[in-house]
C-alpha atoms as a PDB file:
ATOM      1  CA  UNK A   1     -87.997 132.284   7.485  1.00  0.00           C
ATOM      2  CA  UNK A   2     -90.811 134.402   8.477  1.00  0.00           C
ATOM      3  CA  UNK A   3     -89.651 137.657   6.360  1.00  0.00           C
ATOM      4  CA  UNK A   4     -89.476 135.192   3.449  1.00  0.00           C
ATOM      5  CA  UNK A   5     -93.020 133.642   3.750  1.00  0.00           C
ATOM      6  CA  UNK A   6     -94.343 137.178   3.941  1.00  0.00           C
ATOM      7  CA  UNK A   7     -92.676 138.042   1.357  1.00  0.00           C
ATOM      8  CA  UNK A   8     -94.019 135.371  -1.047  1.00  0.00           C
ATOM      9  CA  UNK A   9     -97.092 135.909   0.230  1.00  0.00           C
ATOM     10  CA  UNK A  10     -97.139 139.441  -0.439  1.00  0.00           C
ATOM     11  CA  UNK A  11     -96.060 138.446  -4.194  1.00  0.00           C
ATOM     12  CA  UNK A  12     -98.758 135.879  -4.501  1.00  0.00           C
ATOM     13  CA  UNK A  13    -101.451 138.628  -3.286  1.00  0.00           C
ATOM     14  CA  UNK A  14     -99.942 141.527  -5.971  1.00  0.00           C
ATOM     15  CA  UNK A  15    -100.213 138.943  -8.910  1.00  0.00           C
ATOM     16  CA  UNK A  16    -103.173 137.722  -7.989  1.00  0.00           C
ATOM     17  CA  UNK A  17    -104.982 141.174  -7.676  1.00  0.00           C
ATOM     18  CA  UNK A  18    -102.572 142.506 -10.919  1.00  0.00           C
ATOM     19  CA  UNK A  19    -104.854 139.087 -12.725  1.00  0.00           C
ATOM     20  CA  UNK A  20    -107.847 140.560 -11.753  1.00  0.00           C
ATOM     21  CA  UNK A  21    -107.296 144.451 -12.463  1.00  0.00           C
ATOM     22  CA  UNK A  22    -105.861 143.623 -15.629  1.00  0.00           C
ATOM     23  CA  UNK A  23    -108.980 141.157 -16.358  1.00  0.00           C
ATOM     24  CA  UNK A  24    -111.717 143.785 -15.598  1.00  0.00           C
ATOM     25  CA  UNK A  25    -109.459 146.826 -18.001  1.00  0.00           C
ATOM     26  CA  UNK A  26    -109.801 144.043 -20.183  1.00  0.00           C
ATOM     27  CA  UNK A  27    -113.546 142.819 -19.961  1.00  0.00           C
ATOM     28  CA  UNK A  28    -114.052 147.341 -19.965  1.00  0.00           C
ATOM     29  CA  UNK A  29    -111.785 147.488 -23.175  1.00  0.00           C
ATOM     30  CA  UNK A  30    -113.970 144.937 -24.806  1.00  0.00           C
ATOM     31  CA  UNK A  31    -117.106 146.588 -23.690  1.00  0.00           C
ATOM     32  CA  UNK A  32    -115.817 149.826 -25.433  1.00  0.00           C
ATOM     33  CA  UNK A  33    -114.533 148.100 -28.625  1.00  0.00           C
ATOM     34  CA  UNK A  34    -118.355 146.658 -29.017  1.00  0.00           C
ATOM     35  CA  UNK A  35    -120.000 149.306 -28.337  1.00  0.00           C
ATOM     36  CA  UNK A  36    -118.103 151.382 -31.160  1.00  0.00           C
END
């Protein structure tokens, strides 16, 4: 039980920071696109 809680935790935590990485690329891809 406790290897497979940290395990799903540890998945939780790498999509939630993937979300976030992937938003800022995204919000710096958009900045880029404006500004050219």
């Amino acid at each position: 039980m406790a290897w497979e809680e940290r395990g799903s935790r540890l998945n939780i935590f790498r999509t939630t920071n993937d979300g976030r990485i992937s938003e800022t690329f995204m919000n710096y891809d958009a900045k880029d696109l404006l500004r050219k």
